[in-house]
C-alpha atoms as a PDB file:
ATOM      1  CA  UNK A   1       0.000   0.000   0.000  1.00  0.00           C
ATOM      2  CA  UNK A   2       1.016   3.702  -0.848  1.00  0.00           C
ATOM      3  CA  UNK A   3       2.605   5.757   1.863  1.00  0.00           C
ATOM      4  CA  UNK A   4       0.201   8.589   2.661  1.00  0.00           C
ATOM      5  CA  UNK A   5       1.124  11.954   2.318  1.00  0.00           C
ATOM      6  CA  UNK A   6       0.005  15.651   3.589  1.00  0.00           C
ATOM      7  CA  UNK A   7       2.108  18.386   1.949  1.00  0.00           C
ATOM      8  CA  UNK A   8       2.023  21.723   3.945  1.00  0.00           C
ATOM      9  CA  UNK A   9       3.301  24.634   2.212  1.00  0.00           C
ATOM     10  CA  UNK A  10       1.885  28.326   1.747  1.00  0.00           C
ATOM     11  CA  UNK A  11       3.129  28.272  -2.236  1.00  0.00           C
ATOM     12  CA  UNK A  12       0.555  26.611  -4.358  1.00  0.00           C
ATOM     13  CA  UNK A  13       3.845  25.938  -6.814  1.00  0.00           C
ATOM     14  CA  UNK A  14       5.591  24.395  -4.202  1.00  0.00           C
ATOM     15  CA  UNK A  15       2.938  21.993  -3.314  1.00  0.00           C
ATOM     16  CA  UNK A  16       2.590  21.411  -7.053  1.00  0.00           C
ATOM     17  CA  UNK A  17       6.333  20.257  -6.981  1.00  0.00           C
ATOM     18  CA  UNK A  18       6.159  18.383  -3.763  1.00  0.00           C
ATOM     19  CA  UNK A  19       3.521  16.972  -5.146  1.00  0.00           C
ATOM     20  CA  UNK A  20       4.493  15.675  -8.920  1.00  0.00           C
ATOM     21  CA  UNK A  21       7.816  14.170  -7.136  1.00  0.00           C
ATOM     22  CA  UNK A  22       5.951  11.936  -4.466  1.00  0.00           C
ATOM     23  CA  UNK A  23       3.015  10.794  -7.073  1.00  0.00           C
ATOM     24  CA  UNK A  24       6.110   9.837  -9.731  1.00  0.00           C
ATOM     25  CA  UNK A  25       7.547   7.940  -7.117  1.00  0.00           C
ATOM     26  CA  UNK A  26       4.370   5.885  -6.057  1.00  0.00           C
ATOM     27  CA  UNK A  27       3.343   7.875  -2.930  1.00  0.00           C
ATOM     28  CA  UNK A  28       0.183   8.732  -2.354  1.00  0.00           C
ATOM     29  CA  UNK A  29      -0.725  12.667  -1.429  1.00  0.00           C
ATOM     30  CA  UNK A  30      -3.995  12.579   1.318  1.00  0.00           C
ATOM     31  CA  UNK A  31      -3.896  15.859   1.382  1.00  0.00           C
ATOM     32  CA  UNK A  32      -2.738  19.713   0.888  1.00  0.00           C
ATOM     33  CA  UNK A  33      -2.723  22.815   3.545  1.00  0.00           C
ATOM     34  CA  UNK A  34      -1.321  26.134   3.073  1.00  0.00           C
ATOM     35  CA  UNK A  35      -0.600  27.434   6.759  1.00  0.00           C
ATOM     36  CA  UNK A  36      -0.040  25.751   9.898  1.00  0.00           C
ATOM     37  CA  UNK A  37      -3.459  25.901  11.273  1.00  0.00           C
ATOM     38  CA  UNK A  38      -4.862  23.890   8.511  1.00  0.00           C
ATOM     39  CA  UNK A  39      -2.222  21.369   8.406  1.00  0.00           C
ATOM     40  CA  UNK A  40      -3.314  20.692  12.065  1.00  0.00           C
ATOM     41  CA  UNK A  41      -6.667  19.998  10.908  1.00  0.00           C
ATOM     42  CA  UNK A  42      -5.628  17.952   7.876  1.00  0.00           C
ATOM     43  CA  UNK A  43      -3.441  15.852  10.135  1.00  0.00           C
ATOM     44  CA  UNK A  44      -6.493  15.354  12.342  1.00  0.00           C
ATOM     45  CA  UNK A  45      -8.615  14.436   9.556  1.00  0.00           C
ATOM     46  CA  UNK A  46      -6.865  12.285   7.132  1.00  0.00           C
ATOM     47  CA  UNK A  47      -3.952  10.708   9.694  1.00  0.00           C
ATOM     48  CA  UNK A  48      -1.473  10.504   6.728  1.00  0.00           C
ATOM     49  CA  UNK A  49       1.807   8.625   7.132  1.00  0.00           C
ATOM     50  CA  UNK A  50       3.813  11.444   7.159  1.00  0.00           C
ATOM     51  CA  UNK A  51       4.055  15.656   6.672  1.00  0.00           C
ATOM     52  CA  UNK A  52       5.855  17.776   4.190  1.00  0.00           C
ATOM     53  CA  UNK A  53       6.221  21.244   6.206  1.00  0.00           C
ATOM     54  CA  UNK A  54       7.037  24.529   4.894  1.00  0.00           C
ATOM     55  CA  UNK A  55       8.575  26.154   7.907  1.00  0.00           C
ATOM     56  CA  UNK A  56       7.632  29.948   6.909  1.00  0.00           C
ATOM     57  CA  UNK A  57       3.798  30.164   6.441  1.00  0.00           C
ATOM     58  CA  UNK A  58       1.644  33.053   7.547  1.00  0.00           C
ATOM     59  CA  UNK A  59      -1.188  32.082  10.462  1.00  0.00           C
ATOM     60  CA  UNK A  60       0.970  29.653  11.968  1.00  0.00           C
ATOM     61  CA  UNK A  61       4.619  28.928  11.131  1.00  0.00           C
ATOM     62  CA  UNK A  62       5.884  25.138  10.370  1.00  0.00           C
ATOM     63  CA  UNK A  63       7.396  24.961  13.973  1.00  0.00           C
ATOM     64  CA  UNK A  64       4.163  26.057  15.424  1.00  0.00           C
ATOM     65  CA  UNK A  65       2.038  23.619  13.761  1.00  0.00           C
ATOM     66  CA  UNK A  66       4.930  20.832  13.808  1.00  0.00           C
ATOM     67  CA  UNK A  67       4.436  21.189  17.663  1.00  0.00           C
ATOM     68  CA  UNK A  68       0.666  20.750  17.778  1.00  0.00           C
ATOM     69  CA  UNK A  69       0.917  17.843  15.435  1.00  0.00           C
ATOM     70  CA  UNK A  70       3.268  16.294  17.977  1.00  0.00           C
ATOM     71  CA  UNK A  71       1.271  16.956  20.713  1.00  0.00           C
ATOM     72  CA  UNK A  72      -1.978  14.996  18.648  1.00  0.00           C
ATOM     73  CA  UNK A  73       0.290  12.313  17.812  1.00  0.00           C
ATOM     74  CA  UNK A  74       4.203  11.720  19.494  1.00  0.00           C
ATOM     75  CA  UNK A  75       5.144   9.407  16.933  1.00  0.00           C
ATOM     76  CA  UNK A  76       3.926  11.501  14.028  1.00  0.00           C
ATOM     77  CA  UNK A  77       6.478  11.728  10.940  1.00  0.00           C
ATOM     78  CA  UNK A  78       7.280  15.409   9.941  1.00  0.00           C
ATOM     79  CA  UNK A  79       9.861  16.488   7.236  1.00  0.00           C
ATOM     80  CA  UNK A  80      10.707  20.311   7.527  1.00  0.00           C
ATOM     81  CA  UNK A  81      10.897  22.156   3.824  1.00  0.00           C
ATOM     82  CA  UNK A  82      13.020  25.117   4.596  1.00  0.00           C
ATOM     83  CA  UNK A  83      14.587  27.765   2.123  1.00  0.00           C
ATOM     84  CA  UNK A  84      18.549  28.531   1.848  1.00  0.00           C
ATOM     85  CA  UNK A  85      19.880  30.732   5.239  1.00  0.00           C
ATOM     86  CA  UNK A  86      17.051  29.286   7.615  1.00  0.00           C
ATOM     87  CA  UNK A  87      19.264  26.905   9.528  1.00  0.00           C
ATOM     88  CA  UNK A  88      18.465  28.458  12.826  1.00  0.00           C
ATOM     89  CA  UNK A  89      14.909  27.448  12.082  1.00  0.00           C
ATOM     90  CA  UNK A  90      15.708  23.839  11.019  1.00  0.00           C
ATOM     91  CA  UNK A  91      17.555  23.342  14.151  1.00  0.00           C
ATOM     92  CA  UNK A  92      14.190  24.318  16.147  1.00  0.00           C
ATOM     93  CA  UNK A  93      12.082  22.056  14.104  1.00  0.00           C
ATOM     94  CA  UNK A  94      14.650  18.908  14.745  1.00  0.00           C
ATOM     95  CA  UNK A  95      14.336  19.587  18.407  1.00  0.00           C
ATOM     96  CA  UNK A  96      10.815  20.196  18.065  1.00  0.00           C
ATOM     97  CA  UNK A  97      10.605  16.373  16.629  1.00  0.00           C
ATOM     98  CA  UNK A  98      11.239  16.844  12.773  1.00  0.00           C
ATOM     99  CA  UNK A  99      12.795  13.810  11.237  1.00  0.00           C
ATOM    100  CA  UNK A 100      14.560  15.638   8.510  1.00  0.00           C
ATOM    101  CA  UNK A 101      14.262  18.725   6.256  1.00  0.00           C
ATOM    102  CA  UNK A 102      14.574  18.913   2.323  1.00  0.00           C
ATOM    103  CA  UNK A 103      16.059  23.183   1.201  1.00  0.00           C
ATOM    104  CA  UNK A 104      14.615  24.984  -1.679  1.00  0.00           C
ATOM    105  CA  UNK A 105      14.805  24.380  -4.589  1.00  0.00           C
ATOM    106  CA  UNK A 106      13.686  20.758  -4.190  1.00  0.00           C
ATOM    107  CA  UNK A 107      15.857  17.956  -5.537  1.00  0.00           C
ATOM    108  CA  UNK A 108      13.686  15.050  -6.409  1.00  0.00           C
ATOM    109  CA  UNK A 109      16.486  12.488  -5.446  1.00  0.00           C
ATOM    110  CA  UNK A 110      16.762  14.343  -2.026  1.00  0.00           C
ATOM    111  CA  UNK A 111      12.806  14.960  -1.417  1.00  0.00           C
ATOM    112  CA  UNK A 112      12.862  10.891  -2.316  1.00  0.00           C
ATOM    113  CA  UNK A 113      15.502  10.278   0.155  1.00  0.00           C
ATOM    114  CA  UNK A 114      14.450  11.789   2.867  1.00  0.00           C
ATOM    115  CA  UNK A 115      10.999  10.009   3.029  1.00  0.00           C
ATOM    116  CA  UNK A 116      12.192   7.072   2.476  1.00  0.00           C
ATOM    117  CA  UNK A 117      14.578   7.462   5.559  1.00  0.00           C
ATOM    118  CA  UNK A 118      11.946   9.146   7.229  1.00  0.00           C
ATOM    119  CA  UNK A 119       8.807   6.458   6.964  1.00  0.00           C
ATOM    120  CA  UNK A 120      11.907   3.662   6.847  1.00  0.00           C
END
């Protein structure tokens, strides 16, 4: 069975991308949500196997929302999507339980890689 995916980003375009690279490789996308509230909901709703976050979104950031997913659900699988200079912010999301993070521009190989590590 298909991995099940919820991609959180606040970039239509970049949830396009996310998207096209995970369907190609035979994942399965559950779900979309452009700001952290929503992706709360989402992960609520549809219980996917694992999260694509952006961590800059306006409402509520990636961290935010990574944190409130955690709290629903310890063992929850999050992969941070962070642009170039934002290390500071990846650090916080690793400590805040993030499995791994994938920089802007997305490499396919890299997006794959780190989801497969991720869901193992």
């Amino acid at each position: 069975m298909a991995n099940r995916i919820l991609i959180v980003d606040d970039a239509a375009f970049m949830r396009m991308m996310i998207r096209d690279i995970l369907t190609k490789n035979g994942y399965e996308v559950v779900g979309e949500a452009q700001d952290g509230a929503q992706a709360v909901e989402k992960y609520k709703e549809l219980k996917p196997d694992l999260i694509t976050m952006d961590i800059t979104m306006p409402e509520m950031d990636g961290i935010s929302a990574l944190k409130e997913v955690k709290k629903l659900d310890p063992n929850a699988k999050v992969i941070m999507c962070s642009a170039m200079g934002q290390q500071a912010m990846v650090i916080d999301a690793i400590q805040a339980g993030a499995k791994d993070f994938i920089v802007k521009p997305f490499q396919a190989d890299r997006v794959i890689e780190a989801i497969k590590k991720t869901l193992g």
